[in-house]
PDB file of N, CA and C in Angstrom:
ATOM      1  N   UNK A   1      -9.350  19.178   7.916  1.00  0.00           N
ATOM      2  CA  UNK A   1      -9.475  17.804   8.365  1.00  0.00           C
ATOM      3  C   UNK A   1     -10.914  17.351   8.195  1.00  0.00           C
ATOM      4  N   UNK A   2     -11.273  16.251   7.942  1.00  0.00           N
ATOM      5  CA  UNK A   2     -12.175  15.391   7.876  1.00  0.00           C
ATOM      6  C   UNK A   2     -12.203  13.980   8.076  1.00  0.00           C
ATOM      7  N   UNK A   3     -13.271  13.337   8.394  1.00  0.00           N
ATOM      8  CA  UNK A   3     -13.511  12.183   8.361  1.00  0.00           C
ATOM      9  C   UNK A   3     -13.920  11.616   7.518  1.00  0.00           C
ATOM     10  N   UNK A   4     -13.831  10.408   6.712  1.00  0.00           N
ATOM     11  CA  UNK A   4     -14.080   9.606   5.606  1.00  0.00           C
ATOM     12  C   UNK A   4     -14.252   7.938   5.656  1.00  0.00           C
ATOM     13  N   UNK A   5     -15.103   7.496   5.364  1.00  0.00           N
ATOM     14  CA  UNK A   5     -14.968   6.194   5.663  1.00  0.00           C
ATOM     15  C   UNK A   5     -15.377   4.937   4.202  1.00  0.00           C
ATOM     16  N   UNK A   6     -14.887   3.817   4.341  1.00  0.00           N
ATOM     17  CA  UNK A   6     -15.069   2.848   3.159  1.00  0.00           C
ATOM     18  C   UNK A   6     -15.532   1.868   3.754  1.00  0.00           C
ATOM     19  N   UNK A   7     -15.877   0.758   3.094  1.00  0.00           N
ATOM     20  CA  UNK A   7     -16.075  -0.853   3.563  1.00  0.00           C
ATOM     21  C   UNK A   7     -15.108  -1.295   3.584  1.00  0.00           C
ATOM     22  N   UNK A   8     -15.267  -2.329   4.829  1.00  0.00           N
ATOM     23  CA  UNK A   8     -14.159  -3.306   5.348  1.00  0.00           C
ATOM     24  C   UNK A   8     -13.537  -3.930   3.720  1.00  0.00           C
ATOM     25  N   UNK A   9     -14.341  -4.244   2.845  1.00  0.00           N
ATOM     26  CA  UNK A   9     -13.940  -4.768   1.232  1.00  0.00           C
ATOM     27  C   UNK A   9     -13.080  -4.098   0.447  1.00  0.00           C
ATOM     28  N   UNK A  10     -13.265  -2.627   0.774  1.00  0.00           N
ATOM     29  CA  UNK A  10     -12.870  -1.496  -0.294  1.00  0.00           C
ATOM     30  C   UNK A  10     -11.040  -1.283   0.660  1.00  0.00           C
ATOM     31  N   UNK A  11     -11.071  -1.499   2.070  1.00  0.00           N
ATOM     32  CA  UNK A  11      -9.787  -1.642   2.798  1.00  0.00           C
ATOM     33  C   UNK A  11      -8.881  -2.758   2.510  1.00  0.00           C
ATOM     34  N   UNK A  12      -9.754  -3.889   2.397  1.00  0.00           N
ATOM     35  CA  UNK A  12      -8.696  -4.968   2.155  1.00  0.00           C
ATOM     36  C   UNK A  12      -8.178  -5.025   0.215  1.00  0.00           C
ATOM     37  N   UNK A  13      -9.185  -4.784  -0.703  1.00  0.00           N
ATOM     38  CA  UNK A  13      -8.859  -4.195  -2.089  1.00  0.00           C
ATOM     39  C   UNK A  13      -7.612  -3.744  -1.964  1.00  0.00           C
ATOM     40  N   UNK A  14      -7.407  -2.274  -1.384  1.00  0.00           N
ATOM     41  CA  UNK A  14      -6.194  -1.259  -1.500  1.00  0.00           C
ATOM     42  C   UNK A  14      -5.299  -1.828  -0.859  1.00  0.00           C
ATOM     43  N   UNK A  15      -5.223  -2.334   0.508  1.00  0.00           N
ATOM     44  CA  UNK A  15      -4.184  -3.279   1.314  1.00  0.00           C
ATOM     45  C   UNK A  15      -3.804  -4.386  -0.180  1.00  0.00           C
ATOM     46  N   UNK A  16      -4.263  -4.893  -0.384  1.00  0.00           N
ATOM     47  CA  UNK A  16      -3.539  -6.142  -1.560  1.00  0.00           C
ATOM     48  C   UNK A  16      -3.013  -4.961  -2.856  1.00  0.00           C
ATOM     49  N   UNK A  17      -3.890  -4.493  -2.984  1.00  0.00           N
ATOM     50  CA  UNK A  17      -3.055  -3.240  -4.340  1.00  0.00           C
ATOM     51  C   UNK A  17      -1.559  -2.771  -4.011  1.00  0.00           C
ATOM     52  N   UNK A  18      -1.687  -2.391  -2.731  1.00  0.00           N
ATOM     53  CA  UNK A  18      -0.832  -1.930  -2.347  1.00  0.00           C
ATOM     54  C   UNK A  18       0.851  -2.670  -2.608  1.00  0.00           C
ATOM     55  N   UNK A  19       0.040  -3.956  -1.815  1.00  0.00           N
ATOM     56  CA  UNK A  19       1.182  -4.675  -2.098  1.00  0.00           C
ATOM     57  C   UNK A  19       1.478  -5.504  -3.065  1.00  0.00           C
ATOM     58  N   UNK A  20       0.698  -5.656  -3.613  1.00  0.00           N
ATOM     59  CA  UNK A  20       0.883  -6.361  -5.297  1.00  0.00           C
ATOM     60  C   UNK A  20       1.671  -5.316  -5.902  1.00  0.00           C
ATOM     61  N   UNK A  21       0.973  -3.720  -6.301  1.00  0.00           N
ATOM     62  CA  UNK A  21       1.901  -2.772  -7.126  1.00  0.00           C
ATOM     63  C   UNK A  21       2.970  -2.061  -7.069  1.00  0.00           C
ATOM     64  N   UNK A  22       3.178  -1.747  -5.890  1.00  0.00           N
ATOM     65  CA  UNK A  22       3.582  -0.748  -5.185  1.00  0.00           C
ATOM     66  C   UNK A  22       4.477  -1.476  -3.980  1.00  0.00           C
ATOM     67  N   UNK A  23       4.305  -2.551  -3.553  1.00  0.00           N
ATOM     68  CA  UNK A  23       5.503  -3.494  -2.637  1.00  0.00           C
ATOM     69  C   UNK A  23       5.326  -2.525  -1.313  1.00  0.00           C
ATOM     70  N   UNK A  24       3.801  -2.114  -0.931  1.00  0.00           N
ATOM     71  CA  UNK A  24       3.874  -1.815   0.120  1.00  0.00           C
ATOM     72  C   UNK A  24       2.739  -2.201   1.298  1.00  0.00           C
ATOM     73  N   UNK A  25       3.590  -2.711   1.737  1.00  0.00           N
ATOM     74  CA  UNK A  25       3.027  -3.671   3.445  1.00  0.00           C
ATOM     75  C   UNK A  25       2.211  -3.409   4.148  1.00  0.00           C
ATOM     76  N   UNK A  26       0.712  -2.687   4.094  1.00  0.00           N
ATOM     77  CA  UNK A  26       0.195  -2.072   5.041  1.00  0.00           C
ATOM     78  C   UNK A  26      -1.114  -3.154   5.467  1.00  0.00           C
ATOM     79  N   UNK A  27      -1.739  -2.789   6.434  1.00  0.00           N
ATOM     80  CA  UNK A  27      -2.788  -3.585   6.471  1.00  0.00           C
ATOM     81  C   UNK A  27      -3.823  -3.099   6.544  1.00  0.00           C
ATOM     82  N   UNK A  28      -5.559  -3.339   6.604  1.00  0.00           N
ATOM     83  CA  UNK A  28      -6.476  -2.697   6.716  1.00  0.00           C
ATOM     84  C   UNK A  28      -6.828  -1.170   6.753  1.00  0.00           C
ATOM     85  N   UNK A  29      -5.992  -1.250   8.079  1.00  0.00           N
ATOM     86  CA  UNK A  29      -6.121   0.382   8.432  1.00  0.00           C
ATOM     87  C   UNK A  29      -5.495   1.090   7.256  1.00  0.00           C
ATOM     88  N   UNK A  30      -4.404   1.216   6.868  1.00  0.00           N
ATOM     89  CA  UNK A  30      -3.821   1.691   5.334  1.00  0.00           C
ATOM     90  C   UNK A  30      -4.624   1.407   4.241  1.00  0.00           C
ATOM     91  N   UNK A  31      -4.856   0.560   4.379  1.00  0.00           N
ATOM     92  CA  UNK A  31      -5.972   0.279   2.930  1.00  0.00           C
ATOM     93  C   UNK A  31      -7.257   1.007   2.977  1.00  0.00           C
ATOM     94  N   UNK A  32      -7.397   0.958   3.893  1.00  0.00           N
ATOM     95  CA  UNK A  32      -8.643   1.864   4.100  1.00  0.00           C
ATOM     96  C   UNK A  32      -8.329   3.379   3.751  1.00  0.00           C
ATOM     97  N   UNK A  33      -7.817   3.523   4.931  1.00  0.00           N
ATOM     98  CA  UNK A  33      -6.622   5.227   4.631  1.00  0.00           C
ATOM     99  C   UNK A  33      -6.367   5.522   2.928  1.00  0.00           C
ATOM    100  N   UNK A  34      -5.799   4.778   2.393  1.00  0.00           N
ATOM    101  CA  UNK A  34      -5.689   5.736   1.097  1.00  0.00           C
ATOM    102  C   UNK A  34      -7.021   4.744   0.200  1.00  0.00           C
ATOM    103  N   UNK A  35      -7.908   4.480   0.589  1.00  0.00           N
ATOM    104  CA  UNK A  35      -9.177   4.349  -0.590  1.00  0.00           C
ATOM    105  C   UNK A  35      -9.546   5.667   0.133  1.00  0.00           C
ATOM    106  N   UNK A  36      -9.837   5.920   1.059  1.00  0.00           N
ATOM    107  CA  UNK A  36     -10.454   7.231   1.245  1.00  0.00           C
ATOM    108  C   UNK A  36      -9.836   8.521   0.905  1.00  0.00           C
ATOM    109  N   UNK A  37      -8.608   8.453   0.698  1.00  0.00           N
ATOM    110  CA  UNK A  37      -7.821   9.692  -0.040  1.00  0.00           C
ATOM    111  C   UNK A  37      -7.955   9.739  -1.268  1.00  0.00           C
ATOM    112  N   UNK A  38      -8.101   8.702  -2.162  1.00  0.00           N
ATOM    113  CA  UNK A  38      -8.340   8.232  -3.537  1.00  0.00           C
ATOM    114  C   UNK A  38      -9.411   8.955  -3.512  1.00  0.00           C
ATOM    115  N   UNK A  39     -10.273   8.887  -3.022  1.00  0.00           N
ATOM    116  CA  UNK A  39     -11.873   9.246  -3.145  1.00  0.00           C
ATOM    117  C   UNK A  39     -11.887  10.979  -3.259  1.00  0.00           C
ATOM    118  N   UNK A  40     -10.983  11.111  -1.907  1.00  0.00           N
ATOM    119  CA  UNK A  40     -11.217  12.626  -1.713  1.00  0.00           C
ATOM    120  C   UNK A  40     -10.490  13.121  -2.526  1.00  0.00           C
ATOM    121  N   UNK A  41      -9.196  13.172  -3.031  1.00  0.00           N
ATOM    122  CA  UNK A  41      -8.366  13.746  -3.915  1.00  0.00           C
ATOM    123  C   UNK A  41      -9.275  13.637  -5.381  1.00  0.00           C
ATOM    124  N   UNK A  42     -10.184  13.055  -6.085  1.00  0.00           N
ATOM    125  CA  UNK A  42     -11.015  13.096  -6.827  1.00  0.00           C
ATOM    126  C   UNK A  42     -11.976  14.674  -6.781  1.00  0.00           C
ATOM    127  N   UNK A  43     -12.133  15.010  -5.495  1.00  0.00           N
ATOM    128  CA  UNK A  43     -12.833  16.306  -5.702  1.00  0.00           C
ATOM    129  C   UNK A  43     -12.271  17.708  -5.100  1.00  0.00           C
ATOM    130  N   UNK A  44     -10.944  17.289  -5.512  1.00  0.00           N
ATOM    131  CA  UNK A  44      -9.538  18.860  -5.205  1.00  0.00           C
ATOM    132  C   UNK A  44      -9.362  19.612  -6.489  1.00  0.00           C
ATOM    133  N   UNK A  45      -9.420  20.441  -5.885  1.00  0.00           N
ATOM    134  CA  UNK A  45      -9.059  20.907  -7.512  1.00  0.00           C
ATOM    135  C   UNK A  45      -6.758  20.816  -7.935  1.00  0.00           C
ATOM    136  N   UNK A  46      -7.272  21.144  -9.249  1.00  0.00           N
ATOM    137  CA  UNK A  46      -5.572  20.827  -9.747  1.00  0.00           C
ATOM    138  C   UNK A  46      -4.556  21.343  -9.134  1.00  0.00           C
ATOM    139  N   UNK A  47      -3.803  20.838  -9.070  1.00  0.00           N
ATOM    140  CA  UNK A  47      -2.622  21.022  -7.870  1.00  0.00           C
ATOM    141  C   UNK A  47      -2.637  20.933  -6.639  1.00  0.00           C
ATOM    142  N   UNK A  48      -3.535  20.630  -5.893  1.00  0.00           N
ATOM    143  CA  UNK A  48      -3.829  20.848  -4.688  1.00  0.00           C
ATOM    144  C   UNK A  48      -2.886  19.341  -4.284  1.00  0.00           C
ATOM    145  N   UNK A  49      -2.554  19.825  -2.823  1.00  0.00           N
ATOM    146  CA  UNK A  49      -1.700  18.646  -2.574  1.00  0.00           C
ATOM    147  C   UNK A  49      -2.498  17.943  -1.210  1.00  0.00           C
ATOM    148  N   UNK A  50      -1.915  16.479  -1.024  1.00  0.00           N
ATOM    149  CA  UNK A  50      -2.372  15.777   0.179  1.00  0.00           C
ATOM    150  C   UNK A  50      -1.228  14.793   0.847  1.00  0.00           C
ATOM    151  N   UNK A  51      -1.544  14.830   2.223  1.00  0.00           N
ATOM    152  CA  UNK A  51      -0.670  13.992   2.427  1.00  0.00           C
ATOM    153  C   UNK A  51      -1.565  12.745   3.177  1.00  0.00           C
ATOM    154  N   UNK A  52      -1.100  11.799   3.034  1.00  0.00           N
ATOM    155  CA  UNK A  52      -1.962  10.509   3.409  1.00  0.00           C
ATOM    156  C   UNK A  52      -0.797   9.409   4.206  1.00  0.00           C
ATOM    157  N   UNK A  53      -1.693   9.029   5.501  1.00  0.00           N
ATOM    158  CA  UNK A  53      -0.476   8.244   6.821  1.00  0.00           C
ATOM    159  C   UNK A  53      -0.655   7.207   7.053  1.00  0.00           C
ATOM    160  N   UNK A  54      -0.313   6.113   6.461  1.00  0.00           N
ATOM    161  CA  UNK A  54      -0.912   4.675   6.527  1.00  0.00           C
ATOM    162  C   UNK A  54      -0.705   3.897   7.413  1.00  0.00           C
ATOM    163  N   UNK A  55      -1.318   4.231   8.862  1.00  0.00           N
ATOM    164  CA  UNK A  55      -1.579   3.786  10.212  1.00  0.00           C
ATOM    165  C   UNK A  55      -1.090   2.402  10.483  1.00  0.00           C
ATOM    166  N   UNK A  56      -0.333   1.374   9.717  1.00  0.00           N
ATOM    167  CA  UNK A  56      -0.049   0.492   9.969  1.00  0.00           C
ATOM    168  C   UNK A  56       0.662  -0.415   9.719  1.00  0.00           C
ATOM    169  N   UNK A  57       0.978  -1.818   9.931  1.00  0.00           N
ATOM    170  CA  UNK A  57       1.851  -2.617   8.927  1.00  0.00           C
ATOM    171  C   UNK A  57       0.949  -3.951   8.742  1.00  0.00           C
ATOM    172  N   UNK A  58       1.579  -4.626   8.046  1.00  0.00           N
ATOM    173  CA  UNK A  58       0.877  -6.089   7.327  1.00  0.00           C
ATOM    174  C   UNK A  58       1.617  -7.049   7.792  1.00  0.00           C
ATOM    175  N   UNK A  59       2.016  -7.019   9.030  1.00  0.00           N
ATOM    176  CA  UNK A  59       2.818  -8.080  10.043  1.00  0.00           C
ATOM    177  C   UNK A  59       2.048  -8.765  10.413  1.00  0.00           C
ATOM    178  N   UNK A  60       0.956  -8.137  11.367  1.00  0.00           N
ATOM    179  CA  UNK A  60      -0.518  -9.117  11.915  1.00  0.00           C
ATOM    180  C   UNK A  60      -1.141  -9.998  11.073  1.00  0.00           C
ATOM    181  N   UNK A  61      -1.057  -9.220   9.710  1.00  0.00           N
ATOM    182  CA  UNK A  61      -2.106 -10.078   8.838  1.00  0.00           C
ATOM    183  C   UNK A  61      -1.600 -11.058   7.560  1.00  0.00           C
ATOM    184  N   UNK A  62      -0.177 -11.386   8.575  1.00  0.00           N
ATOM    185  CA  UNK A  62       0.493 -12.738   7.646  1.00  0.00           C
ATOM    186  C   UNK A  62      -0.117 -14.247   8.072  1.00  0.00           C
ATOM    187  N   UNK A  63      -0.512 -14.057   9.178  1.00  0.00           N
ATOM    188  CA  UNK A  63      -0.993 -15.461   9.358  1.00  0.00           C
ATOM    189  C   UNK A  63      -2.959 -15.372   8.729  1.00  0.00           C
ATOM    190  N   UNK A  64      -2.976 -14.394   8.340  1.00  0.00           N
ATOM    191  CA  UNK A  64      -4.555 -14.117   7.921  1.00  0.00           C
ATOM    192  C   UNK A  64      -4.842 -14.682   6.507  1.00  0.00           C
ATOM    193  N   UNK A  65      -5.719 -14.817   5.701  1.00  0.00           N
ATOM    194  CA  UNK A  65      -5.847 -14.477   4.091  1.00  0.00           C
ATOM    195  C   UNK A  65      -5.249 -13.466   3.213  1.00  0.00           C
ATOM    196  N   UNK A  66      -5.307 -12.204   4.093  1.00  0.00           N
ATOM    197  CA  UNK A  66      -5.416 -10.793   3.788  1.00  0.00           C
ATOM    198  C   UNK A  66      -4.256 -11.178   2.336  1.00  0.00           C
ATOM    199  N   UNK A  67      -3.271 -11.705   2.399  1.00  0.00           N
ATOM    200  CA  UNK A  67      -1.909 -11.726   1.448  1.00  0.00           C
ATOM    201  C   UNK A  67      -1.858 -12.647   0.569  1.00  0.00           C
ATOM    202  N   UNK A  68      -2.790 -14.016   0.832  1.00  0.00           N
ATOM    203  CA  UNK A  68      -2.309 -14.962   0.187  1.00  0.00           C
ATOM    204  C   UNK A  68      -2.561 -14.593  -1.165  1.00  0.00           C
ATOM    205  N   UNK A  69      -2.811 -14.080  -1.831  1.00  0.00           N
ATOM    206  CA  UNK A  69      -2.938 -14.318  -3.269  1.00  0.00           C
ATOM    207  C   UNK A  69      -1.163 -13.157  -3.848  1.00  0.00           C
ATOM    208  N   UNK A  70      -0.693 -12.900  -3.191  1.00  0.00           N
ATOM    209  CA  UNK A  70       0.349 -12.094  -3.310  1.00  0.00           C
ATOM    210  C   UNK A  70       1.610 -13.113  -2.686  1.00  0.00           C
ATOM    211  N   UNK A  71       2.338 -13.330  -3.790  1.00  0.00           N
ATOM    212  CA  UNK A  71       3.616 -14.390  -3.471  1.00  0.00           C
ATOM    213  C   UNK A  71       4.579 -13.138  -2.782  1.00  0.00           C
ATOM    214  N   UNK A  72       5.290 -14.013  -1.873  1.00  0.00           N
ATOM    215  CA  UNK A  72       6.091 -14.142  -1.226  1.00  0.00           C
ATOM    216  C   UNK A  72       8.026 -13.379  -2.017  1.00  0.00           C
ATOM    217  N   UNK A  73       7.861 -14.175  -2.958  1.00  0.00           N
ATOM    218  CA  UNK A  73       9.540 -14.005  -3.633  1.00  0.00           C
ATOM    219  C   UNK A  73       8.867 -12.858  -4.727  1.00  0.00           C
ATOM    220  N   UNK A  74      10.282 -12.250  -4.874  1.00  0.00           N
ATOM    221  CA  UNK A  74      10.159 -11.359  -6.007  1.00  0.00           C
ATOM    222  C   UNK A  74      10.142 -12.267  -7.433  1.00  0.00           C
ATOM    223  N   UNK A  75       9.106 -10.964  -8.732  1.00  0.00           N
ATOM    224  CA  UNK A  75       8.979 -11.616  -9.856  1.00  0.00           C
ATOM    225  C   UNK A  75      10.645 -11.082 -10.369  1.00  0.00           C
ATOM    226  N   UNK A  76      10.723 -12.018 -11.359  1.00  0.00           N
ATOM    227  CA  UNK A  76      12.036 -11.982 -11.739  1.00  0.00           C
ATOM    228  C   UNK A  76      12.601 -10.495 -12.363  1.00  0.00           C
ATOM    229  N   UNK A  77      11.474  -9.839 -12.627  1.00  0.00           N
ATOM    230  CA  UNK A  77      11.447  -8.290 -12.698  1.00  0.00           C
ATOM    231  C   UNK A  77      11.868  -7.517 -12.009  1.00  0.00           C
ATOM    232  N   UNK A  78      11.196  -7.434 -10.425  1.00  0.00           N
ATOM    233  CA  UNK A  78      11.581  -7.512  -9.018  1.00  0.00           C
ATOM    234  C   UNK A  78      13.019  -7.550  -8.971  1.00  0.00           C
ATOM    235  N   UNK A  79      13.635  -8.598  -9.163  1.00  0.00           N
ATOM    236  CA  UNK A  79      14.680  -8.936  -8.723  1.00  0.00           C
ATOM    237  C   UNK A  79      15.344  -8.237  -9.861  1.00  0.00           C
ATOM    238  N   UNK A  80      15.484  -8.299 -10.830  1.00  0.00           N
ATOM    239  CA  UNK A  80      16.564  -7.580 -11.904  1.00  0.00           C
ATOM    240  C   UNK A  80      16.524  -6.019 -11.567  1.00  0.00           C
ATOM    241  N   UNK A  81      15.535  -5.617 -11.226  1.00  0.00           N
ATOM    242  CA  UNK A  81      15.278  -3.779 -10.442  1.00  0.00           C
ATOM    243  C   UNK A  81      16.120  -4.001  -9.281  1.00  0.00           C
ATOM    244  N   UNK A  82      16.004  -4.847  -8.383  1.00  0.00           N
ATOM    245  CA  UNK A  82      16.637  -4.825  -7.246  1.00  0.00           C
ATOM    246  C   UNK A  82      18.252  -4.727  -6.934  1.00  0.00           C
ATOM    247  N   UNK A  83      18.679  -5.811  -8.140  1.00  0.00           N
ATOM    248  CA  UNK A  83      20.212  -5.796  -8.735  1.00  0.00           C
ATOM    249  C   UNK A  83      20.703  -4.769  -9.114  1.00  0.00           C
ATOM    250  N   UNK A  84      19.708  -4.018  -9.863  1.00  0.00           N
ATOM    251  CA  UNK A  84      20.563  -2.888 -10.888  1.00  0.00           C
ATOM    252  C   UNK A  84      20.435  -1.621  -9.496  1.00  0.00           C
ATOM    253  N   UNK A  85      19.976  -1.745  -8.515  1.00  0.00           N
ATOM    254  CA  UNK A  85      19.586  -0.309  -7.589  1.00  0.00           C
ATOM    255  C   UNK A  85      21.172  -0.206  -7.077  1.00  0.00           C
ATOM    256  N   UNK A  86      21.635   1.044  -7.427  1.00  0.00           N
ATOM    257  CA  UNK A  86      23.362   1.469  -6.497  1.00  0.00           C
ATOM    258  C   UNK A  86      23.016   0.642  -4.881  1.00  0.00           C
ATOM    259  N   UNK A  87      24.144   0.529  -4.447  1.00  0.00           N
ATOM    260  CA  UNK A  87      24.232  -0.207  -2.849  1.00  0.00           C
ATOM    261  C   UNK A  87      23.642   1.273  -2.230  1.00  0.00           C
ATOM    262  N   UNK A  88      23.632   0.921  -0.796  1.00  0.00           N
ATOM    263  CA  UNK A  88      23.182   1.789  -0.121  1.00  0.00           C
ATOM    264  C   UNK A  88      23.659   2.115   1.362  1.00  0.00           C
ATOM    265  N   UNK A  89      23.242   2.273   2.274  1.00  0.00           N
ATOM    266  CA  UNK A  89      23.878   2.268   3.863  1.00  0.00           C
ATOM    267  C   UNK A  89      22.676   1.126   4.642  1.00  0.00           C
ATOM    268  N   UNK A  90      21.766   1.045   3.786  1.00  0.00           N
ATOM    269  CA  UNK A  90      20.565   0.127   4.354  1.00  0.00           C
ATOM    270  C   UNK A  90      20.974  -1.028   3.634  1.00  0.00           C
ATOM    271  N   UNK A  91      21.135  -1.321   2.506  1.00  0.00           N
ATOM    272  CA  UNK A  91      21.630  -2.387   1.466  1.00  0.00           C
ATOM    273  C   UNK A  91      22.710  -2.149   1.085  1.00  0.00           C
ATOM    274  N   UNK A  92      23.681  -2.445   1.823  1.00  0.00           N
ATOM    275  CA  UNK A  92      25.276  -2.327   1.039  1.00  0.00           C
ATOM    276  C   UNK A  92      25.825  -3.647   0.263  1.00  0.00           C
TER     277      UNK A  92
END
């Protein structure tokens, strides 16, 4: 275990990455959380594994900036992936 830390800038970066690439919701605290795993997994050697816990959600920070540049509806890409996914017990 260790401690690791980034700028408030380098947290909100990965928070929007996150959810621009990857369609995942986290806020600050997560963004922060995996820039600093990014960092550290840079000096592991090969194979070594990590697990990384992204302390939060991006609920609080809908009424914020934190998202706006990240729309809302899926790109029509989005949505044709979404169609073709088998039903599910969560999405039937």
């Amino acid at each position: 275990d260790e401690l690791g830390h980034v700028s408030g800038d380098e947290a909100v970066a990965m928070a929007q990455a996150l959810a621009r690439s990857e369609g995942i919701f986290t806020g600050t605290s997560g963004g922060g959380a995996l820039a600093v795993a990014l960092k550290k997994a840079q000096t592991l050697k090969a194979g070594s594994n990590m697990v990384v816990v992204l302390p939060d959600t991006g609920e609080r920070y809908l009424s914020t900036p934190l998202f706006d540049a990240i729309p809302a509806d899926m790109t029509a890409e989005e949505q044709a992936l979404f169609d073709e996914a088998p039903p599910t017990s969560a999405l039937p």
